[in-house]
PDB file of N, CA and C in Angstrom:
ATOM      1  N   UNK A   1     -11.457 -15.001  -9.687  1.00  0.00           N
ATOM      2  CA  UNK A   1     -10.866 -14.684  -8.390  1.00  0.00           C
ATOM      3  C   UNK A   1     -10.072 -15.895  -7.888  1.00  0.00           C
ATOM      4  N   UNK A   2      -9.018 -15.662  -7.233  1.00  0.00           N
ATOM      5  CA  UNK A   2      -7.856 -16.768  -6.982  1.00  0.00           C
ATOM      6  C   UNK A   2      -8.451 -17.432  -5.394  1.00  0.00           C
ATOM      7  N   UNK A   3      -7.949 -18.208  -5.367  1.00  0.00           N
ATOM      8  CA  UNK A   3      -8.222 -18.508  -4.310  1.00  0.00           C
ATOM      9  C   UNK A   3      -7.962 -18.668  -3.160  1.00  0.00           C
ATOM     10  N   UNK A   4      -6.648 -18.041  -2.959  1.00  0.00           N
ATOM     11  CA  UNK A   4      -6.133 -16.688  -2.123  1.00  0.00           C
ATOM     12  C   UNK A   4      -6.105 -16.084  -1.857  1.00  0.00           C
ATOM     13  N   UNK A   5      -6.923 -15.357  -2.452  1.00  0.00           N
ATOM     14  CA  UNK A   5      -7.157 -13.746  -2.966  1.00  0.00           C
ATOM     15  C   UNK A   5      -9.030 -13.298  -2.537  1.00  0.00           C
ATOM     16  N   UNK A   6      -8.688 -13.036  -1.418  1.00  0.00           N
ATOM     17  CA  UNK A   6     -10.790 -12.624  -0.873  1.00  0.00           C
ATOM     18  C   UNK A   6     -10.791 -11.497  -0.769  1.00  0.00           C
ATOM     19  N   UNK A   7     -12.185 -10.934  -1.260  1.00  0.00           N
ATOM     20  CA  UNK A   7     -12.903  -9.507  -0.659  1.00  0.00           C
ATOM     21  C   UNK A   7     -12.593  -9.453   1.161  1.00  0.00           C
ATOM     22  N   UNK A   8     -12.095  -8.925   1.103  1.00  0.00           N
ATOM     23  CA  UNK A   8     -12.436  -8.524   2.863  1.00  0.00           C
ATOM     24  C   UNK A   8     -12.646  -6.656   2.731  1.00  0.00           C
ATOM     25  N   UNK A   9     -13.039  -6.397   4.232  1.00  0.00           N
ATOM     26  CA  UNK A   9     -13.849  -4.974   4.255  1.00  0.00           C
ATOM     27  C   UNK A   9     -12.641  -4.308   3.943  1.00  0.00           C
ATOM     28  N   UNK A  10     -12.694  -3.062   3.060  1.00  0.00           N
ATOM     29  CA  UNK A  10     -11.629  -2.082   2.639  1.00  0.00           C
ATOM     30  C   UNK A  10     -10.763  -2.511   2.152  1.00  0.00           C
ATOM     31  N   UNK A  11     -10.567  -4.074   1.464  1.00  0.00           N
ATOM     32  CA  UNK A  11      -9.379  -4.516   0.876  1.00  0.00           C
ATOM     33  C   UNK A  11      -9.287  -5.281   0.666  1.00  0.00           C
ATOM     34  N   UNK A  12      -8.587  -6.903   0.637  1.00  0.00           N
ATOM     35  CA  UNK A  12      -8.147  -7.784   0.297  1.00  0.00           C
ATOM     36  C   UNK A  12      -7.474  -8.582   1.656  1.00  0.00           C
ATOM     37  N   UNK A  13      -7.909  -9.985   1.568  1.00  0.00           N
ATOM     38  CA  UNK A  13      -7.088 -11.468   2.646  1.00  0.00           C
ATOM     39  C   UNK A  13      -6.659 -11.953   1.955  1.00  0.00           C
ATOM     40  N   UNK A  14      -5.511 -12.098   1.950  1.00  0.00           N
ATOM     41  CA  UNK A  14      -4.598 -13.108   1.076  1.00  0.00           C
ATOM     42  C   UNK A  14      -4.154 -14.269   2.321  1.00  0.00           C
ATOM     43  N   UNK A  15      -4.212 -15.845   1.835  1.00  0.00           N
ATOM     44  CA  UNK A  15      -3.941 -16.737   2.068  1.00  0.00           C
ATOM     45  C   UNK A  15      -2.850 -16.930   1.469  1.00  0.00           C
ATOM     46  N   UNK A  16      -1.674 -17.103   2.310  1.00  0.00           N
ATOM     47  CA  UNK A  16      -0.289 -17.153   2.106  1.00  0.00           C
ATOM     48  C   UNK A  16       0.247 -18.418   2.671  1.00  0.00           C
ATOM     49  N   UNK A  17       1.287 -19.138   2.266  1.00  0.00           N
ATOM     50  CA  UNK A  17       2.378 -19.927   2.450  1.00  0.00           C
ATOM     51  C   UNK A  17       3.744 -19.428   2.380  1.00  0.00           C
ATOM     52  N   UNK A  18       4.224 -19.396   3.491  1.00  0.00           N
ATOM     53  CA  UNK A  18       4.979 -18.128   3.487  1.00  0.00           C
ATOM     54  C   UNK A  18       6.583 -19.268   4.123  1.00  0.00           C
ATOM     55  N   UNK A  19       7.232 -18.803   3.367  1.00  0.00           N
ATOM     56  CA  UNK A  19       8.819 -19.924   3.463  1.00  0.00           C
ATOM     57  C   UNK A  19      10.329 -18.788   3.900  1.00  0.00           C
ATOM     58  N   UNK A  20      10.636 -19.326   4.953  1.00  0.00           N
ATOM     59  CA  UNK A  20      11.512 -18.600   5.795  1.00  0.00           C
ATOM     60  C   UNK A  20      13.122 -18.481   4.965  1.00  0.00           C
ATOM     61  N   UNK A  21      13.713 -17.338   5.524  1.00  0.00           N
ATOM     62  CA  UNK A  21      15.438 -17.882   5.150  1.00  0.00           C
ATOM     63  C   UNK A  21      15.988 -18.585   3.469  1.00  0.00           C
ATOM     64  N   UNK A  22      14.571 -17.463   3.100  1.00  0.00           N
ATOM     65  CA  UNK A  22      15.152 -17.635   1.357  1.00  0.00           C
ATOM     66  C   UNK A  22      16.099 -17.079   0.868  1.00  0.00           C
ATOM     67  N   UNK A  23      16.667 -17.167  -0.213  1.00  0.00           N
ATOM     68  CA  UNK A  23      18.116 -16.253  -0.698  1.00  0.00           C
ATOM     69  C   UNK A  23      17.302 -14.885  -0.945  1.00  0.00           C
ATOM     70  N   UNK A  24      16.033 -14.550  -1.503  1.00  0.00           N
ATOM     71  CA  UNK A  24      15.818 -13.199  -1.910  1.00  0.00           C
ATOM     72  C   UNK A  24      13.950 -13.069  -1.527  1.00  0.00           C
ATOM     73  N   UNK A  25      13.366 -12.444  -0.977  1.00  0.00           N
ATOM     74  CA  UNK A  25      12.244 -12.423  -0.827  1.00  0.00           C
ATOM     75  C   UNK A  25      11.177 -11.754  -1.960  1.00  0.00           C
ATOM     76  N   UNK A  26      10.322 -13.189  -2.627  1.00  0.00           N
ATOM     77  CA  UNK A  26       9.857 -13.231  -3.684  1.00  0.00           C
ATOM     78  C   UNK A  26       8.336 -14.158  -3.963  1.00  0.00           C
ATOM     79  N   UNK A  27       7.382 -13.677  -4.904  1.00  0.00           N
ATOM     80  CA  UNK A  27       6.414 -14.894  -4.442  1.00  0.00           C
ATOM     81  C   UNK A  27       7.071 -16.155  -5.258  1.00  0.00           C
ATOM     82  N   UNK A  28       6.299 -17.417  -4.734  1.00  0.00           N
ATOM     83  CA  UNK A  28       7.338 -18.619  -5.581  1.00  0.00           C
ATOM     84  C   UNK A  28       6.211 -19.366  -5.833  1.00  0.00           C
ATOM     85  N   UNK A  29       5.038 -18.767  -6.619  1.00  0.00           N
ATOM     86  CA  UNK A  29       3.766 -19.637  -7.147  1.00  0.00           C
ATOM     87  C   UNK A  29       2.653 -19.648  -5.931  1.00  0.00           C
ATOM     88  N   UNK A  30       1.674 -20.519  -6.963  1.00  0.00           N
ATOM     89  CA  UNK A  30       0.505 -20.875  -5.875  1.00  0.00           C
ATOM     90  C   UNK A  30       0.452 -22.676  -5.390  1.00  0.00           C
ATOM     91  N   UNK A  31       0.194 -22.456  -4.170  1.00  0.00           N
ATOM     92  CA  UNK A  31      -0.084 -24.108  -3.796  1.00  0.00           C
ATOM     93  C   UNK A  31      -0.715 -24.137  -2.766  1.00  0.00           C
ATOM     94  N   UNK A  32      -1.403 -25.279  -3.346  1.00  0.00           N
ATOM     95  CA  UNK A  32      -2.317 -25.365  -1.850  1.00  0.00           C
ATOM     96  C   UNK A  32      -4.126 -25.005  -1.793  1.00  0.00           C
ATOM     97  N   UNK A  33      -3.223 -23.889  -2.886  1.00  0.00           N
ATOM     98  CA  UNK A  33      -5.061 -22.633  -2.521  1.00  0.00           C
ATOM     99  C   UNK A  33      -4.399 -21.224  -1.740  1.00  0.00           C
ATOM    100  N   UNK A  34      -3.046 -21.481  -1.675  1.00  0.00           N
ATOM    101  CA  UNK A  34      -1.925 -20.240  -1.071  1.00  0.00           C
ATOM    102  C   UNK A  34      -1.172 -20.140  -1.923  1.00  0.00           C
ATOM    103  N   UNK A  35      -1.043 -18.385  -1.994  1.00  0.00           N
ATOM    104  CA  UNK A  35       0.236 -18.142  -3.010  1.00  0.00           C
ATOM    105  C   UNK A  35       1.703 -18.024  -1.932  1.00  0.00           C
ATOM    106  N   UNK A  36       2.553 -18.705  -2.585  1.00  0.00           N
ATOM    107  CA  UNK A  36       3.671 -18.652  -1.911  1.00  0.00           C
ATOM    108  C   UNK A  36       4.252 -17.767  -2.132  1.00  0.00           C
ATOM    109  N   UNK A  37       5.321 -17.768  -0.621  1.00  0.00           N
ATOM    110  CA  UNK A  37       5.917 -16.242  -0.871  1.00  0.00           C
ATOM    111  C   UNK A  37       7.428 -16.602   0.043  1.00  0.00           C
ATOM    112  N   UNK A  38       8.641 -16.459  -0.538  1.00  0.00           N
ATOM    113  CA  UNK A  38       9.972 -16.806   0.171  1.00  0.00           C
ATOM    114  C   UNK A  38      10.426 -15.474   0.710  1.00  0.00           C
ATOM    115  N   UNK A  39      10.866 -15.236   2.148  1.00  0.00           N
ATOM    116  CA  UNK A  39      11.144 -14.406   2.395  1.00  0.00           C
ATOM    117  C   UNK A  39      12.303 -14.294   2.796  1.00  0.00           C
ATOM    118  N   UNK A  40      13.441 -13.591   2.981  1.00  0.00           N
ATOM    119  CA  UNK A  40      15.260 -13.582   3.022  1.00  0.00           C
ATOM    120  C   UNK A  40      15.037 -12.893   4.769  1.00  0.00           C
ATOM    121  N   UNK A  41      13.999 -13.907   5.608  1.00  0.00           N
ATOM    122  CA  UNK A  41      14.392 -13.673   6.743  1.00  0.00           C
ATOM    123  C   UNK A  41      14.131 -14.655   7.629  1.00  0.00           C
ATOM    124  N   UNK A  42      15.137 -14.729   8.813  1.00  0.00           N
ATOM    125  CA  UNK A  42      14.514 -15.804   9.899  1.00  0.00           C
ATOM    126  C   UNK A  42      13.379 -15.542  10.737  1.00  0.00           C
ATOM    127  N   UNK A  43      12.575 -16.623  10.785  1.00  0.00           N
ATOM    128  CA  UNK A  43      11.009 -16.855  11.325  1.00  0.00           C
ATOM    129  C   UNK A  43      11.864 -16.152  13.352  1.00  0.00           C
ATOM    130  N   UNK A  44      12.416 -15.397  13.270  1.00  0.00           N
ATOM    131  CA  UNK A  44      13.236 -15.099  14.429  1.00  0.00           C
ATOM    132  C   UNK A  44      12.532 -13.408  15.340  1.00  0.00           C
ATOM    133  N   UNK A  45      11.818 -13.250  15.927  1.00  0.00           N
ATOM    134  CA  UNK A  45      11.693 -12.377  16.642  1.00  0.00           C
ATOM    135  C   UNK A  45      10.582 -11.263  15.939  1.00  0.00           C
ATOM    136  N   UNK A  46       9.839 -12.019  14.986  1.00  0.00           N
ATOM    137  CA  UNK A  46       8.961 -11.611  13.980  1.00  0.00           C
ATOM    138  C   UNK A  46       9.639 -10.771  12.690  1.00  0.00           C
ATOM    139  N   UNK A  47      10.762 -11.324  12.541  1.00  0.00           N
ATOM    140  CA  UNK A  47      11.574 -10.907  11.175  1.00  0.00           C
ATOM    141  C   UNK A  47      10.876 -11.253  10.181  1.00  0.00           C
ATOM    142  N   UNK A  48      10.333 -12.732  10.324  1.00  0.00           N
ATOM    143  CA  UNK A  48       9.698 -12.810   8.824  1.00  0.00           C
ATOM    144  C   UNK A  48       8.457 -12.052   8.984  1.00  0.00           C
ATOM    145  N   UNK A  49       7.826 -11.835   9.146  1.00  0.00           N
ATOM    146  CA  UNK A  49       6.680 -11.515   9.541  1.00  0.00           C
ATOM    147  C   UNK A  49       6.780  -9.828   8.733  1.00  0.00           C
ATOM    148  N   UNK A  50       7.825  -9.109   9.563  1.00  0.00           N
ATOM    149  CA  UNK A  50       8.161  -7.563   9.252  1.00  0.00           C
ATOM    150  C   UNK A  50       8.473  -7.556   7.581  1.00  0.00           C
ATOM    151  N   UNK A  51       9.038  -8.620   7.291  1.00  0.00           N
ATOM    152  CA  UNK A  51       9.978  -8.849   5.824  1.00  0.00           C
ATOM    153  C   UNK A  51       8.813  -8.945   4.670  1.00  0.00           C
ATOM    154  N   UNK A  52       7.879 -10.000   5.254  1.00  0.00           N
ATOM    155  CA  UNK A  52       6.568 -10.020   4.844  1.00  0.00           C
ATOM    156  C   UNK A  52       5.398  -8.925   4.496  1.00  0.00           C
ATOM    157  N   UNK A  53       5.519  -8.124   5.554  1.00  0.00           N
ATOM    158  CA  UNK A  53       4.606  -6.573   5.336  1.00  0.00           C
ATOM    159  C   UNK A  53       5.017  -6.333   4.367  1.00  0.00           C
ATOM    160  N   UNK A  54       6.473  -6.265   4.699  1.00  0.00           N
ATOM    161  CA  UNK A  54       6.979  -4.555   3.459  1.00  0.00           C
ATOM    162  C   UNK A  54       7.442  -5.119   2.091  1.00  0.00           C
ATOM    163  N   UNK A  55       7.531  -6.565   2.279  1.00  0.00           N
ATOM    164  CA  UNK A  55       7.643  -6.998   0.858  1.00  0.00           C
ATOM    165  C   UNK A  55       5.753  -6.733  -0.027  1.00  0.00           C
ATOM    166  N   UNK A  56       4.703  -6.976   1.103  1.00  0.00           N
ATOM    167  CA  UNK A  56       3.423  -6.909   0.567  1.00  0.00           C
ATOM    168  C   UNK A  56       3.255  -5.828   0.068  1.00  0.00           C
ATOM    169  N   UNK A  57       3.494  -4.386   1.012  1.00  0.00           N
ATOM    170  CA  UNK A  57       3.416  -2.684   1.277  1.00  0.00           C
ATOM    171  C   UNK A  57       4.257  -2.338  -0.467  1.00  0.00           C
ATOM    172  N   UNK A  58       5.383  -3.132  -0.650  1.00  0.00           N
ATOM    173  CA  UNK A  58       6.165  -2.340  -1.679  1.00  0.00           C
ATOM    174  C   UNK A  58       5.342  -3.018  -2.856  1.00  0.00           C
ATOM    175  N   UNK A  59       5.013  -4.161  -2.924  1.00  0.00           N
ATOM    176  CA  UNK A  59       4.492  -4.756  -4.136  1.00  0.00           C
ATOM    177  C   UNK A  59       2.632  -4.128  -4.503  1.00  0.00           C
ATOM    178  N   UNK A  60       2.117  -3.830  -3.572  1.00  0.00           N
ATOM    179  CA  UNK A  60       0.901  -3.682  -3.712  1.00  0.00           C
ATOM    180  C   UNK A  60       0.452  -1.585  -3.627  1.00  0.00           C
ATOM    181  N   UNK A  61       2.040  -1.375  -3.198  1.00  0.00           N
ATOM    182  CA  UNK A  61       1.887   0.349  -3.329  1.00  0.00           C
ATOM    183  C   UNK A  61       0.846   0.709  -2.106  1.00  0.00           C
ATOM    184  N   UNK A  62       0.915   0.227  -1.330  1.00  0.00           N
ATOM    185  CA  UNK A  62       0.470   0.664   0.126  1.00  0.00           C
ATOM    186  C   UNK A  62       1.377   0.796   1.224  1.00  0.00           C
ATOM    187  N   UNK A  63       0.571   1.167   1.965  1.00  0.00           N
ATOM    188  CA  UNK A  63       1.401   1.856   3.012  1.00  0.00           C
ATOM    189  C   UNK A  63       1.515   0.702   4.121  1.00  0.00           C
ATOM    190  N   UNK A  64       3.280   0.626   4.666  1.00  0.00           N
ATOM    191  CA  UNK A  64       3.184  -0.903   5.549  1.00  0.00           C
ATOM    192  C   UNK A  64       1.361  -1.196   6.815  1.00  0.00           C
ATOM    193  N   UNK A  65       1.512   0.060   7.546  1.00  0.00           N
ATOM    194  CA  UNK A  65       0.312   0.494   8.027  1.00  0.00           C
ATOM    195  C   UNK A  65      -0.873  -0.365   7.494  1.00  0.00           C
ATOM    196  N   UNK A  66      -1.007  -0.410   6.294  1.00  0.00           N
ATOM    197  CA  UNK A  66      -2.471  -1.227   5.772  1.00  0.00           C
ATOM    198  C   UNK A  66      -1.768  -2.547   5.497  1.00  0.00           C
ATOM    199  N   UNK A  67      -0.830  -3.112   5.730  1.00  0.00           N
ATOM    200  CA  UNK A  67      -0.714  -4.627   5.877  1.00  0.00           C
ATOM    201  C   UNK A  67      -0.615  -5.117   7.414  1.00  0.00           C
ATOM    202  N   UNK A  68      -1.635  -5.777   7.438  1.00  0.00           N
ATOM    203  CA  UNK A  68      -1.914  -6.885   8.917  1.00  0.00           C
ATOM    204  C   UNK A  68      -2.374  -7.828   8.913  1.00  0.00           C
ATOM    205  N   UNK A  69      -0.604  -8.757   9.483  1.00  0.00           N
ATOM    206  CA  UNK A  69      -1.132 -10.273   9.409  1.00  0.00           C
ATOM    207  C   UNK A  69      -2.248 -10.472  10.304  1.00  0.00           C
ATOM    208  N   UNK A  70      -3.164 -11.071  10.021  1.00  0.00           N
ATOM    209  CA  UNK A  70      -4.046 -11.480  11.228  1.00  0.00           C
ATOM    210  C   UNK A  70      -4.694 -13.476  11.701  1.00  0.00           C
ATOM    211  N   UNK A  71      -3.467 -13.571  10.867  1.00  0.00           N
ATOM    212  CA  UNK A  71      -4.047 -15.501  11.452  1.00  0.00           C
ATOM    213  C   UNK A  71      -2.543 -16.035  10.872  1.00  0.00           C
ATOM    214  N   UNK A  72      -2.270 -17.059  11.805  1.00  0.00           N
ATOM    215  CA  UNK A  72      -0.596 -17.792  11.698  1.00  0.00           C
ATOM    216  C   UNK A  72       0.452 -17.062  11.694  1.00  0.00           C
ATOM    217  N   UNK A  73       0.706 -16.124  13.054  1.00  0.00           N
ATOM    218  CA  UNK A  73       1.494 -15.032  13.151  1.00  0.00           C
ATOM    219  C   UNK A  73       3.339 -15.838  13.504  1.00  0.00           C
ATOM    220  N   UNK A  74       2.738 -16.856  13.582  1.00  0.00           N
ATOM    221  CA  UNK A  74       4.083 -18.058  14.703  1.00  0.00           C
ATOM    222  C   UNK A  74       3.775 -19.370  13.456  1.00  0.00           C
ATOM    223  N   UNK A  75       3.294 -19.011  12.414  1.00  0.00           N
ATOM    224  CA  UNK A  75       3.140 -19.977  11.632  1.00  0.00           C
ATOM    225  C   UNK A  75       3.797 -19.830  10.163  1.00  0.00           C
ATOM    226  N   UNK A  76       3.820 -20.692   8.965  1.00  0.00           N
ATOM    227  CA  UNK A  76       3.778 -20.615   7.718  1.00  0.00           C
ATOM    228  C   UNK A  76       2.571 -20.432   7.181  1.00  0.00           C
ATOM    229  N   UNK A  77       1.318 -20.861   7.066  1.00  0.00           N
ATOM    230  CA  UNK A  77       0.155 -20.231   7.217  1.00  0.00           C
ATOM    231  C   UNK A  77      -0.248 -19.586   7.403  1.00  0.00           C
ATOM    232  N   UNK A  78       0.303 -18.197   6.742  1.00  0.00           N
ATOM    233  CA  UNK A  78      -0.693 -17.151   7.456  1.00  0.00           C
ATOM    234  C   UNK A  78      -2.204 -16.224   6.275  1.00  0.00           C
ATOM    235  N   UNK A  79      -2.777 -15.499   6.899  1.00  0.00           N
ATOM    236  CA  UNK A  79      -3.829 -14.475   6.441  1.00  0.00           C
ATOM    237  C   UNK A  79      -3.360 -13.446   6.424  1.00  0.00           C
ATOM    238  N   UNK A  80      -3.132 -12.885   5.655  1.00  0.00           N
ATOM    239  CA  UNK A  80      -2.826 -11.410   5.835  1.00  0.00           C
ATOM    240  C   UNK A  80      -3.840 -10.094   4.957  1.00  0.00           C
ATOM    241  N   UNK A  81      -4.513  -8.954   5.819  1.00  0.00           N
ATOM    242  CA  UNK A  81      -5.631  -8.300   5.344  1.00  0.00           C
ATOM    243  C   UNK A  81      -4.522  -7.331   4.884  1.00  0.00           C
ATOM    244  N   UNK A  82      -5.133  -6.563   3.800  1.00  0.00           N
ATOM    245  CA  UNK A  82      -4.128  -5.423   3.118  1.00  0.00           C
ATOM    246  C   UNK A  82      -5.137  -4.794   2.554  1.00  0.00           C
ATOM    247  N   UNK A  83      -5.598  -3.139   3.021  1.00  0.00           N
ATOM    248  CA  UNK A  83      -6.510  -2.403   3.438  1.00  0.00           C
ATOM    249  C   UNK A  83      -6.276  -1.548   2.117  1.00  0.00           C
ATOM    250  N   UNK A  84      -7.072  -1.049   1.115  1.00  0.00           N
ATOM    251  CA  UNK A  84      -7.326   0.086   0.262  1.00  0.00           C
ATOM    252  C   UNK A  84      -6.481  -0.132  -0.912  1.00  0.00           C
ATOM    253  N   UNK A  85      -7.022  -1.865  -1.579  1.00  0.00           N
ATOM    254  CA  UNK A  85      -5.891  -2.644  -2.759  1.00  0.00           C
ATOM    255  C   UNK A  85      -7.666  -3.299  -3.082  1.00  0.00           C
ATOM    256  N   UNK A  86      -7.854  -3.342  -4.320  1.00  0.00           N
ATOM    257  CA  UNK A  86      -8.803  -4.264  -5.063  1.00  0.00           C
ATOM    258  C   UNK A  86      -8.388  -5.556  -5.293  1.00  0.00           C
ATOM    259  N   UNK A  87      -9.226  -6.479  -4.824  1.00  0.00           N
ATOM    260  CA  UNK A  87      -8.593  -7.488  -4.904  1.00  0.00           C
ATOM    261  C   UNK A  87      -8.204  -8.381  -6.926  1.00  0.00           C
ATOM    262  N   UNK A  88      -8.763  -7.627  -7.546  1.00  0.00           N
ATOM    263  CA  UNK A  88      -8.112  -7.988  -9.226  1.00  0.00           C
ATOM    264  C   UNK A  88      -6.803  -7.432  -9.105  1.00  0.00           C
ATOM    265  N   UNK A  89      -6.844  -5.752  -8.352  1.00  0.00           N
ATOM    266  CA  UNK A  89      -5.331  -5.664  -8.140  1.00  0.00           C
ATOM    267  C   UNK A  89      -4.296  -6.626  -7.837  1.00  0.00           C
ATOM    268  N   UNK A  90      -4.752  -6.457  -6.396  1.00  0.00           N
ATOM    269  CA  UNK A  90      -3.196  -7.407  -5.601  1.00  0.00           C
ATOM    270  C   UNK A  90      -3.028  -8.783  -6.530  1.00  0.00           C
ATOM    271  N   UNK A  91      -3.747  -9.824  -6.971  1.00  0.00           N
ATOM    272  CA  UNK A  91      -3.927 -10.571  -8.106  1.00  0.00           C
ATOM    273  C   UNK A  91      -2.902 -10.200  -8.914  1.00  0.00           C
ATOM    274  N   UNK A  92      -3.263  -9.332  -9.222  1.00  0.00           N
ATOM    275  CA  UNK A  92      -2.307  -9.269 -10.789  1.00  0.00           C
ATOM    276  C   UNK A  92      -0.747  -8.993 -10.471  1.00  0.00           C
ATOM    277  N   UNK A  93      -1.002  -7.853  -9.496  1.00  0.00           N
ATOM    278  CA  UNK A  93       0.730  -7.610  -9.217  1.00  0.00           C
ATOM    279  C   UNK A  93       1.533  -8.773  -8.558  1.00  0.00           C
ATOM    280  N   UNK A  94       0.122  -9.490  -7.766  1.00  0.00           N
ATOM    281  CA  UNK A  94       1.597 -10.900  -7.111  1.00  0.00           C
ATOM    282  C   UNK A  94       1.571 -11.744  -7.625  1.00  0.00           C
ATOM    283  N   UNK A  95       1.154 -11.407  -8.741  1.00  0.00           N
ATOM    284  CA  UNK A  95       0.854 -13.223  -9.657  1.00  0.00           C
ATOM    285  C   UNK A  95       2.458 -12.251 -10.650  1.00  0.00           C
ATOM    286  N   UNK A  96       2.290 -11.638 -10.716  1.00  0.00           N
ATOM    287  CA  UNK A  96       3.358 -10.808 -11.810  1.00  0.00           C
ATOM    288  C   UNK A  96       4.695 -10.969 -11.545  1.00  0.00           C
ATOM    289  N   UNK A  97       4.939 -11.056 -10.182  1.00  0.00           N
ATOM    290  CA  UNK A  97       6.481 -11.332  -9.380  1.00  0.00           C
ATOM    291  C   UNK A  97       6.856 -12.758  -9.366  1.00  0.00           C
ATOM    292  N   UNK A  98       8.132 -12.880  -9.065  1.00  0.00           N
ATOM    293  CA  UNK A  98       8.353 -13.923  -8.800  1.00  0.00           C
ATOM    294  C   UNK A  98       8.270 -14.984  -9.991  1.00  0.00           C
ATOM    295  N   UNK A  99       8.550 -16.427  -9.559  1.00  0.00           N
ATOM    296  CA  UNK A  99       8.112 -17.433 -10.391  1.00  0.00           C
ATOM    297  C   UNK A  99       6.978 -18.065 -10.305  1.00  0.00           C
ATOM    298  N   UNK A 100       6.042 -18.395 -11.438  1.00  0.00           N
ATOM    299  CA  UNK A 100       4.566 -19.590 -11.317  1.00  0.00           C
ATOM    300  C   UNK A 100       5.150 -20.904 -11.548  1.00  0.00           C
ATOM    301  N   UNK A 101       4.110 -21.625 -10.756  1.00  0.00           N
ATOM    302  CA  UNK A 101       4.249 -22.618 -11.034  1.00  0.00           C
ATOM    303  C   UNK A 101       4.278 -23.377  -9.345  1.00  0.00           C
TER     304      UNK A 101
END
């Protein structure tokens, strides 16, 4: 199990590092003990934030509805719970995107 990646009730907390005003919104490795994630929006009026769901919602095949950030909403740091995903799942598919390293 990653270390990003927790059991929470009905789903999965992912510990994210989350990087604003990227050219394409993508994960970009793990650091920290957070998997990073670049998103192609400004930290502006909760753009990244929205960009963030539905990049989670499309990668993990859930519905935006079951993604909620719930800690560092005004931050790069955030938690985000994602409701009715195993956590070996979400693992594999966001380790699968993007670049490691």
């Amino acid at each position: 199990m990653s270390l990003w990646c927790k059991v929470a009730p009905g789903g999965v907390s992912l510990l994210l590092s989350v990087s604003p005003r990227a050219s394409r919104t993508e994960v970009a490795g793990v650091a920290e003990g957070r998997l990073r994630v670049r998103v192609a929006a400004p930290p502006v009026d909760g753009a990244a934030n929205e960009e963030l769901v539905r990049f989670l919602a499309r990668s993990l095949g859930v519905p935006r509805s079951a993604v909620t950030v719930t800690a560092g909403t005004g931050g790069r740091r955030k938690t985000v719970l994602v409701r009715g995903v195993e956590p070996a799942a979400a693992q594999r598919l966001l380790e699968g995107h993007g670049h490691h390293g």
